[in-house]
PDB file of N, CA and C in Angstrom:
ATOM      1  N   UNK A   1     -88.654-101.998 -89.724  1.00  0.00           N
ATOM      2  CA  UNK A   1     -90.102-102.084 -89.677  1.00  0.00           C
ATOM      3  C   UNK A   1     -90.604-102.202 -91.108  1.00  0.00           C
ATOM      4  N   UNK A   2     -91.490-102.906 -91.278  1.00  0.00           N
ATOM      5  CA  UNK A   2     -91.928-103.020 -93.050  1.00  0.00           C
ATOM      6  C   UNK A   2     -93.448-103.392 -92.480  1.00  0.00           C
ATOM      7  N   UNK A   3     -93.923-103.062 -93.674  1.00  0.00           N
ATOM      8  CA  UNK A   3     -95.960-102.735 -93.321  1.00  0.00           C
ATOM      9  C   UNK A   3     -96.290-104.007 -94.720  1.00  0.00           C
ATOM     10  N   UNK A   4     -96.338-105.159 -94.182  1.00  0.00           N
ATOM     11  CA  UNK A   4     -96.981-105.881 -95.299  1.00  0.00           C
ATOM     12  C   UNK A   4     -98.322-106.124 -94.707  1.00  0.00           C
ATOM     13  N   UNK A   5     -99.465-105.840 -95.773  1.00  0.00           N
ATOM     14  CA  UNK A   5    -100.586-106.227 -95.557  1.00  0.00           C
ATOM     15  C   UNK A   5    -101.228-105.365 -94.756  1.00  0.00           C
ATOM     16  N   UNK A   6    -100.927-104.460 -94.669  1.00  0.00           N
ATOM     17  CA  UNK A   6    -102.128-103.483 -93.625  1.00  0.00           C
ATOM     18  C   UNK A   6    -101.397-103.154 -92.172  1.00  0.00           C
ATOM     19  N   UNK A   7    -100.576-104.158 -91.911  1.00  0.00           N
ATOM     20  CA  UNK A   7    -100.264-104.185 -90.541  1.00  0.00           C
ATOM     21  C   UNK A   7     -98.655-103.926 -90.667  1.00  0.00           C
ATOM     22  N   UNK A   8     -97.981-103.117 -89.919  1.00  0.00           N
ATOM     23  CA  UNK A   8     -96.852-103.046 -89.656  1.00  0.00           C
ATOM     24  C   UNK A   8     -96.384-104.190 -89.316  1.00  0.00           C
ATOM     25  N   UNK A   9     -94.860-104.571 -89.408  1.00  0.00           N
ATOM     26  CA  UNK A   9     -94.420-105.430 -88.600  1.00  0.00           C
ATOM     27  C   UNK A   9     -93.022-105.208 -87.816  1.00  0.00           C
ATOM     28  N   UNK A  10     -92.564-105.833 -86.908  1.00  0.00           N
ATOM     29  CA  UNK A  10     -91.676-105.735 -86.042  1.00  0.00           C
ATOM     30  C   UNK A  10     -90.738-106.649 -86.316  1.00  0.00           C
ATOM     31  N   UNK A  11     -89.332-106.868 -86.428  1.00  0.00           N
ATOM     32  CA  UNK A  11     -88.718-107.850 -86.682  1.00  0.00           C
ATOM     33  C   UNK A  11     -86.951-107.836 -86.231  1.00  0.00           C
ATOM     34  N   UNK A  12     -86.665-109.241 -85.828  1.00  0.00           N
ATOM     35  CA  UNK A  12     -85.197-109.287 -85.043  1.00  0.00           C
ATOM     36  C   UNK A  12     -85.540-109.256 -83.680  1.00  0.00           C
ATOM     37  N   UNK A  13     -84.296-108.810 -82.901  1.00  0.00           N
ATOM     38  CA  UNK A  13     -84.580-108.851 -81.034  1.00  0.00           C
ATOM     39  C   UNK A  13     -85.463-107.651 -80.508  1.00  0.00           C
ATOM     40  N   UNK A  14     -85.747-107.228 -79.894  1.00  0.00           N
ATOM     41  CA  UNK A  14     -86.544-106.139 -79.163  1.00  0.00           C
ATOM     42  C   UNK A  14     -86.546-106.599 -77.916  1.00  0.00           C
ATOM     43  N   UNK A  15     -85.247-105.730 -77.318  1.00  0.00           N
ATOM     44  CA  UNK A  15     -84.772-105.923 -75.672  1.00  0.00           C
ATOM     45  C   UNK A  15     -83.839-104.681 -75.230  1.00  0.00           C
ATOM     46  N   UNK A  16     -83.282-104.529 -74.677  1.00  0.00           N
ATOM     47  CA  UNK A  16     -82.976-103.132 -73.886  1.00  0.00           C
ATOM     48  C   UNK A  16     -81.691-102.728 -74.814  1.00  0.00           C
ATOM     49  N   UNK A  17     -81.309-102.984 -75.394  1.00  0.00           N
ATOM     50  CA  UNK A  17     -80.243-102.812 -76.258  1.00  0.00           C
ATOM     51  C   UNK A  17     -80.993-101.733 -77.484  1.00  0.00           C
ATOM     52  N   UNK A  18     -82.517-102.648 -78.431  1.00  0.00           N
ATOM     53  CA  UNK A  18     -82.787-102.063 -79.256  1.00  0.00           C
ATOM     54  C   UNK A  18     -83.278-101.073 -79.233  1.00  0.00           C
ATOM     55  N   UNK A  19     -84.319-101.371 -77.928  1.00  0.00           N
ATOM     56  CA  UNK A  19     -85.488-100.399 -77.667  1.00  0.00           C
ATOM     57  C   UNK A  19     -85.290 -98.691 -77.343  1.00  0.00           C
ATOM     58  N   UNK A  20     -83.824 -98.342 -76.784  1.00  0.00           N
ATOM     59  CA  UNK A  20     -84.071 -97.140 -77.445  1.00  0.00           C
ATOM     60  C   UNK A  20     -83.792 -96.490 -79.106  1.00  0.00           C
ATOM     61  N   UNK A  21     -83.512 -97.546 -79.433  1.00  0.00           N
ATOM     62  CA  UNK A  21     -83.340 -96.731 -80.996  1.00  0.00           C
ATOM     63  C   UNK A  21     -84.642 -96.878 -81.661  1.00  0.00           C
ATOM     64  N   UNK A  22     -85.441 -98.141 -81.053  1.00  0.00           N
ATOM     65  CA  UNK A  22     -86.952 -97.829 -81.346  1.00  0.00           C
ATOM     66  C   UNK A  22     -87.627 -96.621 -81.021  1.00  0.00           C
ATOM     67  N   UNK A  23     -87.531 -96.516 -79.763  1.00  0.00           N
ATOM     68  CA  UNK A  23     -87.965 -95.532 -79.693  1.00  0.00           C
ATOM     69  C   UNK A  23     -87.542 -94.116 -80.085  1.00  0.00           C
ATOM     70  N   UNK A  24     -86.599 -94.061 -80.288  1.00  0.00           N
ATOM     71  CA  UNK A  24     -86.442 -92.685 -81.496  1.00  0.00           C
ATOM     72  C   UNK A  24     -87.177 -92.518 -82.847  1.00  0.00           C
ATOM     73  N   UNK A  25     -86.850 -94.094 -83.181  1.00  0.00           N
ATOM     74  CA  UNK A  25     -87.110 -94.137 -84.427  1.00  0.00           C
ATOM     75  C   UNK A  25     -88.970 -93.730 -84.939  1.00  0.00           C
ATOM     76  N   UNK A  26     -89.909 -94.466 -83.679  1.00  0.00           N
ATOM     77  CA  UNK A  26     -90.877 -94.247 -83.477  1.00  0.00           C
ATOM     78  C   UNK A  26     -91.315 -93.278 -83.106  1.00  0.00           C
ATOM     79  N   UNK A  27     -90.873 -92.201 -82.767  1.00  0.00           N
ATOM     80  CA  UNK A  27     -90.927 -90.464 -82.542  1.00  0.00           C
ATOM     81  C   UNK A  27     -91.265 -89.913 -84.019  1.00  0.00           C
ATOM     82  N   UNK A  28     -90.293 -90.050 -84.293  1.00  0.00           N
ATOM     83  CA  UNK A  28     -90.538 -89.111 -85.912  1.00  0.00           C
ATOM     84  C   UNK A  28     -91.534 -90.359 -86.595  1.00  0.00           C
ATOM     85  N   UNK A  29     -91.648 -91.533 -86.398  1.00  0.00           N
ATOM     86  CA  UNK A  29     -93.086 -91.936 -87.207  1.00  0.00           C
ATOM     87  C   UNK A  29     -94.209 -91.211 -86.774  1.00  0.00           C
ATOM     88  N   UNK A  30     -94.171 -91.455 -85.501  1.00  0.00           N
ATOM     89  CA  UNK A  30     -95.669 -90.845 -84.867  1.00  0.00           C
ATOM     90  C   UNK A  30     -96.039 -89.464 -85.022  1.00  0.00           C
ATOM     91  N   UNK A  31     -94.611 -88.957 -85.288  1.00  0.00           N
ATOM     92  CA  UNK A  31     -94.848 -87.465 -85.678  1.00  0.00           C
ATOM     93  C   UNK A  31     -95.434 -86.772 -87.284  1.00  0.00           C
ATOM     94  N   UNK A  32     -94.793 -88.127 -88.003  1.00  0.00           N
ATOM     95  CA  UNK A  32     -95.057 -87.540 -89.617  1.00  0.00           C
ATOM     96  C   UNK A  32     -96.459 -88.330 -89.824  1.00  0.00           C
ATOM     97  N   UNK A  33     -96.291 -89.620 -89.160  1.00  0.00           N
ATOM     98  CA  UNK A  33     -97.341 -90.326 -89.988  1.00  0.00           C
ATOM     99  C   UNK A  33     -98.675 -91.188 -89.101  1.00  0.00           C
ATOM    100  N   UNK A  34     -98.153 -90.968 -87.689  1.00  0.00           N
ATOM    101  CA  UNK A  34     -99.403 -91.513 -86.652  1.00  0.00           C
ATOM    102  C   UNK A  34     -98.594 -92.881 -86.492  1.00  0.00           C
ATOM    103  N   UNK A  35     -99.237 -93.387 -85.591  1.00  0.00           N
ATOM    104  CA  UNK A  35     -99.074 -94.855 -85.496  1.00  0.00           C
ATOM    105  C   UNK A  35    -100.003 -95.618 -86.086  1.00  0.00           C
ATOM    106  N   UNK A  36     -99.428 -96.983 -86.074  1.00  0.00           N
ATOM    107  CA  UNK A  36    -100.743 -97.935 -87.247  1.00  0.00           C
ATOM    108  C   UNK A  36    -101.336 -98.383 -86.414  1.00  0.00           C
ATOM    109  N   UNK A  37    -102.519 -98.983 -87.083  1.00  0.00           N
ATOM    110  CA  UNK A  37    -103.544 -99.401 -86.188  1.00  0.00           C
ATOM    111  C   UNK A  37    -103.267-101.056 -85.809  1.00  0.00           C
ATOM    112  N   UNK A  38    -102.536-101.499 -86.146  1.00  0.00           N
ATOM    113  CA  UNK A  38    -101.810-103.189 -85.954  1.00  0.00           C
ATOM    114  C   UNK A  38    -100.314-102.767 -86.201  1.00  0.00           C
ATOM    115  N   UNK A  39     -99.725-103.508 -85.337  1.00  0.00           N
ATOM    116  CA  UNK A  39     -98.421-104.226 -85.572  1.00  0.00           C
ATOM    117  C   UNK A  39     -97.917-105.433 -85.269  1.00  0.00           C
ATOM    118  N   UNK A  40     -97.382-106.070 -86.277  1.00  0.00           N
ATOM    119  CA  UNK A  40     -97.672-107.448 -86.279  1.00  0.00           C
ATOM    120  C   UNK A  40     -96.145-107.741 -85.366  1.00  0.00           C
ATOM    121  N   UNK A  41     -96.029-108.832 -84.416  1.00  0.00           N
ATOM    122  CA  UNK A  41     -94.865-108.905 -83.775  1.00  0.00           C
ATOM    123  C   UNK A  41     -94.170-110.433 -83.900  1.00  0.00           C
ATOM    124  N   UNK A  42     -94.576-111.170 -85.081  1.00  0.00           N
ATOM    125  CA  UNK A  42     -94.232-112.639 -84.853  1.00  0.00           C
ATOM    126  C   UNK A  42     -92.934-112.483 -85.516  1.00  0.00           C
ATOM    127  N   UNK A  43     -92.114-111.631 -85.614  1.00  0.00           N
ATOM    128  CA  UNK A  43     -91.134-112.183 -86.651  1.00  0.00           C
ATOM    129  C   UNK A  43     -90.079-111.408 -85.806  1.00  0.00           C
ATOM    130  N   UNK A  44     -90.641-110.770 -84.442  1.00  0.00           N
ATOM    131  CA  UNK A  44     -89.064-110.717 -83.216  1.00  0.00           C
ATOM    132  C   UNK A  44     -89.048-112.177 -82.413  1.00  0.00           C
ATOM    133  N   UNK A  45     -87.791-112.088 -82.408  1.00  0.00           N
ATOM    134  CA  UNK A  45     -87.082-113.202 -81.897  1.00  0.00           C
ATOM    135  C   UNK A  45     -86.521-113.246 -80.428  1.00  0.00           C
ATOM    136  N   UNK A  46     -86.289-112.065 -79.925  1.00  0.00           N
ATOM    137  CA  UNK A  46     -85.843-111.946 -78.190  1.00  0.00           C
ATOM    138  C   UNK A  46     -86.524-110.541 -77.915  1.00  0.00           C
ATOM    139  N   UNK A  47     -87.195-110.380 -77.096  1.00  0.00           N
ATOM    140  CA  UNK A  47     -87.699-110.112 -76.206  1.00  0.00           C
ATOM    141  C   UNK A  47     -87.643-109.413 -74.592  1.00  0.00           C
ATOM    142  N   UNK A  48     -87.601-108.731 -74.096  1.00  0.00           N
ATOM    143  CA  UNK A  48     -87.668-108.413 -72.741  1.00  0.00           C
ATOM    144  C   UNK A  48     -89.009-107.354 -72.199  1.00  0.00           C
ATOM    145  N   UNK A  49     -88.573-107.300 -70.911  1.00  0.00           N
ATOM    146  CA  UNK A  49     -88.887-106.332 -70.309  1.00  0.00           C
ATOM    147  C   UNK A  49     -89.092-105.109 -70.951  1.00  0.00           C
ATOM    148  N   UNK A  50     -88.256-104.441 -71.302  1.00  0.00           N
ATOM    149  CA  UNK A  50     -88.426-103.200 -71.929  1.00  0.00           C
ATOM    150  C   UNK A  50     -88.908-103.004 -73.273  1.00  0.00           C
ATOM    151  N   UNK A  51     -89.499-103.972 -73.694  1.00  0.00           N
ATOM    152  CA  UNK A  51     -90.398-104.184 -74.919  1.00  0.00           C
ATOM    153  C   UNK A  51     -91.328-104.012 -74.643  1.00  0.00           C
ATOM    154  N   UNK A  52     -91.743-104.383 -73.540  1.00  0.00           N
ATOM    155  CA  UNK A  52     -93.037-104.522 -73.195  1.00  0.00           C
ATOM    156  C   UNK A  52     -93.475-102.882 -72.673  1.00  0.00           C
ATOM    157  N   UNK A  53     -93.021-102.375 -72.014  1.00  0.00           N
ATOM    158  CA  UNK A  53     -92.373-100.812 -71.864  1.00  0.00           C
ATOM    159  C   UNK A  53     -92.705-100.385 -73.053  1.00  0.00           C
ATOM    160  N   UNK A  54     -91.868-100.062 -73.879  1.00  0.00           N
ATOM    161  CA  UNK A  54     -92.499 -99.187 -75.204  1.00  0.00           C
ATOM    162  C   UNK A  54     -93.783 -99.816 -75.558  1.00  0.00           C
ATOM    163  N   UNK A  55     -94.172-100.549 -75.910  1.00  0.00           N
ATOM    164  CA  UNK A  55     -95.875-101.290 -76.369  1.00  0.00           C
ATOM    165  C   UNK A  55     -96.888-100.425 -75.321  1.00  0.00           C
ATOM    166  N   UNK A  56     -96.496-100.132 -74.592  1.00  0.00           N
ATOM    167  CA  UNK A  56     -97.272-100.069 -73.407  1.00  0.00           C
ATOM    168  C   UNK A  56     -97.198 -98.290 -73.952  1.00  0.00           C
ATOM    169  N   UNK A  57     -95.871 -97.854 -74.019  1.00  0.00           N
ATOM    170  CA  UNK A  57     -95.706 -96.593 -74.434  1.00  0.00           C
ATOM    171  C   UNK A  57     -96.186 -96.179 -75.475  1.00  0.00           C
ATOM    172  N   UNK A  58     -96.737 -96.794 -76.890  1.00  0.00           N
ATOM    173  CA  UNK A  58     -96.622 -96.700 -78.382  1.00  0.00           C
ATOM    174  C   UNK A  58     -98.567 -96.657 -77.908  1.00  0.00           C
ATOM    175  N   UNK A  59     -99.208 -97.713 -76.576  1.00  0.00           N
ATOM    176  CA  UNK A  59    -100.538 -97.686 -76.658  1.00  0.00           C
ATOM    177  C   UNK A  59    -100.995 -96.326 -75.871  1.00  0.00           C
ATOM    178  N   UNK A  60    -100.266 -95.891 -74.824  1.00  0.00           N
ATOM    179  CA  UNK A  60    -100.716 -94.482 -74.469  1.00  0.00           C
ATOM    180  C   UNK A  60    -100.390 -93.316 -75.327  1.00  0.00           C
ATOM    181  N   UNK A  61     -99.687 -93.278 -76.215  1.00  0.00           N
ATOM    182  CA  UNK A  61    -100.068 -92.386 -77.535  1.00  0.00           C
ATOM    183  C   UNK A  61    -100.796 -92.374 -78.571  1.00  0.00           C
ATOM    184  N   UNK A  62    -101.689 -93.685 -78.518  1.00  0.00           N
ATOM    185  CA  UNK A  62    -102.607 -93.616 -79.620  1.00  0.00           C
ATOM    186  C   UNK A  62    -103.615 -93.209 -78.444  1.00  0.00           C
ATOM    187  N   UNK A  63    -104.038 -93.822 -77.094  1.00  0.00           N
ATOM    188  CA  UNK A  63    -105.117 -93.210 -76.860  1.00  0.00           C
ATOM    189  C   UNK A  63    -105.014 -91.950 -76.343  1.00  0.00           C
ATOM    190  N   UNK A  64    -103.861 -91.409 -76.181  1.00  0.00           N
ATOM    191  CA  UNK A  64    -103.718 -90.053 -76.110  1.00  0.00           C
ATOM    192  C   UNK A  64    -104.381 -89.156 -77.141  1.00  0.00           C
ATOM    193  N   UNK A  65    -104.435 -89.705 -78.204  1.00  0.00           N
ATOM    194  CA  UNK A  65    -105.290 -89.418 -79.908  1.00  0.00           C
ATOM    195  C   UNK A  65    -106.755 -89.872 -80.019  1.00  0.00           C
ATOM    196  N   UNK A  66    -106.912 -90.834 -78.981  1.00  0.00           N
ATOM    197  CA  UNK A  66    -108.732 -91.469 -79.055  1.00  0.00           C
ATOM    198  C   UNK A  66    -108.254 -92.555 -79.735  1.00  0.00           C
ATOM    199  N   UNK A  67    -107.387 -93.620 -80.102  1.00  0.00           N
ATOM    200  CA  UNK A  67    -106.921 -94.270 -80.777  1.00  0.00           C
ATOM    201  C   UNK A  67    -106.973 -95.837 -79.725  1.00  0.00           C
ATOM    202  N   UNK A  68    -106.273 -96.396 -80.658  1.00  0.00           N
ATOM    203  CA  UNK A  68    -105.928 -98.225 -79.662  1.00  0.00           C
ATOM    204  C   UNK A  68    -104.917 -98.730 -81.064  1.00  0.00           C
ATOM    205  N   UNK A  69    -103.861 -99.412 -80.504  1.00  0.00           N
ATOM    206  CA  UNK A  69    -103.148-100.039 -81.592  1.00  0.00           C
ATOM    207  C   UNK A  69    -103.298-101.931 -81.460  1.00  0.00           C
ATOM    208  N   UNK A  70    -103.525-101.998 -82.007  1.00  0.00           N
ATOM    209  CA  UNK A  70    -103.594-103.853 -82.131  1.00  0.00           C
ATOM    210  C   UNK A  70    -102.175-104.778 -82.271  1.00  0.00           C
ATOM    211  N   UNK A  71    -102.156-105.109 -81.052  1.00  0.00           N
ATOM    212  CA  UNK A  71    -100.519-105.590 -81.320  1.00  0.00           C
ATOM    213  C   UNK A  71    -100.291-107.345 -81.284  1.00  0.00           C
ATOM    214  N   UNK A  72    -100.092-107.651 -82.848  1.00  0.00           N
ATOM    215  CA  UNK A  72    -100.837-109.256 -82.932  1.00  0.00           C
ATOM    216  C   UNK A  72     -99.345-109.830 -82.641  1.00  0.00           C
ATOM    217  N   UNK A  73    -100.240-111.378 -82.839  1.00  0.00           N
ATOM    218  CA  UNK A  73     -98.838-112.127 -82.639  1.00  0.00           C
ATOM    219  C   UNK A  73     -97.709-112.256 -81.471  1.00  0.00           C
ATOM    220  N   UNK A  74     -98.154-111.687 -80.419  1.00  0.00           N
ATOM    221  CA  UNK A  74     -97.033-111.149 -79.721  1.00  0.00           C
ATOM    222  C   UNK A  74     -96.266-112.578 -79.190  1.00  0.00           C
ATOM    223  N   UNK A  75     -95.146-112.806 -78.968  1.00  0.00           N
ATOM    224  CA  UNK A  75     -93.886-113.732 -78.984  1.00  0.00           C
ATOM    225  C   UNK A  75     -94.652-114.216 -77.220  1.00  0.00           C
ATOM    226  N   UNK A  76     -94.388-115.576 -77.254  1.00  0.00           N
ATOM    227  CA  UNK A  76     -94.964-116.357 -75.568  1.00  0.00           C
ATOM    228  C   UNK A  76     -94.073-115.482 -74.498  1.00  0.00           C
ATOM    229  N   UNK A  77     -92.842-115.066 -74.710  1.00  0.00           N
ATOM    230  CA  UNK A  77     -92.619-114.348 -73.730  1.00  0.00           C
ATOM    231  C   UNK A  77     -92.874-113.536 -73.192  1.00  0.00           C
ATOM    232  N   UNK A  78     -93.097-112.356 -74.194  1.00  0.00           N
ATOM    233  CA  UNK A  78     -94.474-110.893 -73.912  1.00  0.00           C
ATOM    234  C   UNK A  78     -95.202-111.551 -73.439  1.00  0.00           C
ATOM    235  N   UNK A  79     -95.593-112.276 -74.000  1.00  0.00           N
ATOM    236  CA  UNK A  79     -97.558-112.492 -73.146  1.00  0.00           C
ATOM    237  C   UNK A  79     -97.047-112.585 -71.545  1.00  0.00           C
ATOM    238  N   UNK A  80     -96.444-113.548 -71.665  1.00  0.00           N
ATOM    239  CA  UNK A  80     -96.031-114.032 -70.127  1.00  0.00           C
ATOM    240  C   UNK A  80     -95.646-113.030 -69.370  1.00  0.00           C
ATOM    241  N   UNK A  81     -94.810-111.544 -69.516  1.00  0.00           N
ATOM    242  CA  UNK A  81     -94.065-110.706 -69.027  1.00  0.00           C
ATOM    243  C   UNK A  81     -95.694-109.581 -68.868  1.00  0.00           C
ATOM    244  N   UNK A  82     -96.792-109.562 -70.228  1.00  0.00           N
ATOM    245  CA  UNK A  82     -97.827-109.157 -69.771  1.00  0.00           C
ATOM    246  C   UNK A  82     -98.778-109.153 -68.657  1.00  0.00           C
ATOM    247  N   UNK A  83     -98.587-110.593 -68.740  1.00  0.00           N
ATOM    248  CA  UNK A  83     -99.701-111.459 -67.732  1.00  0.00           C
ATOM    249  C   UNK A  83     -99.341-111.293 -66.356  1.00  0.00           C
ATOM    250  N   UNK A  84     -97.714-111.296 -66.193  1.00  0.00           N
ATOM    251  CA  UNK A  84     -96.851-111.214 -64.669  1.00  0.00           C
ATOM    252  C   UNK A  84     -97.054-109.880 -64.245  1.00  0.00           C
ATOM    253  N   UNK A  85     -97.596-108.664 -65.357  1.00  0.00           N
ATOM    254  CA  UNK A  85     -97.403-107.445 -64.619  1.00  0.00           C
ATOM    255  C   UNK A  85     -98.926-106.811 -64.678  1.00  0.00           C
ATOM    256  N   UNK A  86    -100.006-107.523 -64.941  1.00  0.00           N
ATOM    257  CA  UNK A  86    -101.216-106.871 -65.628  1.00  0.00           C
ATOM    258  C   UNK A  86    -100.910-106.208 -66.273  1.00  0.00           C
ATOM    259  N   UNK A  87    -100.619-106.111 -67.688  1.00  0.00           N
ATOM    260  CA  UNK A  87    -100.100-105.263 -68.714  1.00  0.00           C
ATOM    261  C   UNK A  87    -101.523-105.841 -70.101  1.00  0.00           C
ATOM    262  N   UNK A  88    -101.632-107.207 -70.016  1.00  0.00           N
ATOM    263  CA  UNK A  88    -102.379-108.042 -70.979  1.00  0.00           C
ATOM    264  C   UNK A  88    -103.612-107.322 -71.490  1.00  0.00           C
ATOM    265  N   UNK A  89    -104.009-106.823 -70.311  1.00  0.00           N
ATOM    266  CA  UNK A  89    -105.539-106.131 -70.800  1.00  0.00           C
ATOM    267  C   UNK A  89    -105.169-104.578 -71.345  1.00  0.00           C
ATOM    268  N   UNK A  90    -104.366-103.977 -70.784  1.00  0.00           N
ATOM    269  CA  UNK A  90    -104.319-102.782 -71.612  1.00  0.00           C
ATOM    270  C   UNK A  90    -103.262-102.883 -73.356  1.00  0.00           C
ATOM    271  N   UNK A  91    -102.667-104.310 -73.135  1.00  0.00           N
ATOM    272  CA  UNK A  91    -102.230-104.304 -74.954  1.00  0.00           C
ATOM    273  C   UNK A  91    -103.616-105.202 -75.291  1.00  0.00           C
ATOM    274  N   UNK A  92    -104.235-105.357 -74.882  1.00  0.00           N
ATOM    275  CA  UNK A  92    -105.285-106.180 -75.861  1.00  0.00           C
ATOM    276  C   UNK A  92    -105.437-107.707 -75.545  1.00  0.00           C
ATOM    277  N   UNK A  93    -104.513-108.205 -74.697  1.00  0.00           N
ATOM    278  CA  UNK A  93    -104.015-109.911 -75.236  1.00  0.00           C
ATOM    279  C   UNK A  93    -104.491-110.495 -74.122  1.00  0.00           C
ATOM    280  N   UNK A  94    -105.484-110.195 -72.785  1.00  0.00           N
ATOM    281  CA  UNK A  94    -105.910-110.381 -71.525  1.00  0.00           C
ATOM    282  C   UNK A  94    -107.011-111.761 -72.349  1.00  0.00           C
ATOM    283  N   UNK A  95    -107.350-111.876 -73.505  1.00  0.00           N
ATOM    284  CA  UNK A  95    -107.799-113.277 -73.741  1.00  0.00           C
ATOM    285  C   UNK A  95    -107.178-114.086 -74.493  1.00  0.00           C
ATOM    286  N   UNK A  96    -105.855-113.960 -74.371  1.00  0.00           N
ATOM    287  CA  UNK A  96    -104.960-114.737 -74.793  1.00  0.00           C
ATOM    288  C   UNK A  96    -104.200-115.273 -73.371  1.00  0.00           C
ATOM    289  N   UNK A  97    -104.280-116.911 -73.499  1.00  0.00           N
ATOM    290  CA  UNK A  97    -103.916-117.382 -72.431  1.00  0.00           C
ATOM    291  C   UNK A  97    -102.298-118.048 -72.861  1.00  0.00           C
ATOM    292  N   UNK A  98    -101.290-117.714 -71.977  1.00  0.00           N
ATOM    293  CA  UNK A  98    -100.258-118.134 -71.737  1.00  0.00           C
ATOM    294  C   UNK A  98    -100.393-119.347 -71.481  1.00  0.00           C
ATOM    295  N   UNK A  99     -99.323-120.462 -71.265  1.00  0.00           N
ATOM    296  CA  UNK A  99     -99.308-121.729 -71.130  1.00  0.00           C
ATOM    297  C   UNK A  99     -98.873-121.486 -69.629  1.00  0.00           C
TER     298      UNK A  99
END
């Protein structure tokens, strides 16, 4: 994870393989330092299901705080895996249209 510009970013695969070491790893962030208010996602490359799962997880802990995280960029497959599950409007991206 590296924070250029204000916004975190995400980078490499994020699919059921990574995502629990994300999510560890994202425990002790959220614990020392909060979550950011953006994370930028154009620079993962594969994708699944269970990505979409933690995002979904990473946004009910900020508003668990009164919070919202902004999750840009997200890869055509998220959107699409958003859009298939109504997920779009609670990450933000419900006016972002899939092809």
């Amino acid at each position: 994870m590296t924070e250029p510009s204000g916004a975190w970013s995400l980078a490499g695969p994020f699919t059921f393989r990574e995502v629990p070491g994300w999510y560890r790893e994202s425990l002790s962030w959220y614990q020392s330092t909060g979550l950011p208010e953006e994370l930028d996602l154009a620079r993962l490359d594969r994708t699944d299901s269970s990505a979409l799962a933690l995002l979904l997880e990473w946004q009910s802990w900020a508003r668990h705080e009164g919070r919202r995280v902004r999750f840009l960029n997200p890869p055509e497959g998220l959107r699409v895996y958003a859009q298939l599950t109504d997920t779009d409007e609670l990450l933000g991206w419900s006016d972002e249209k899939a092809p």
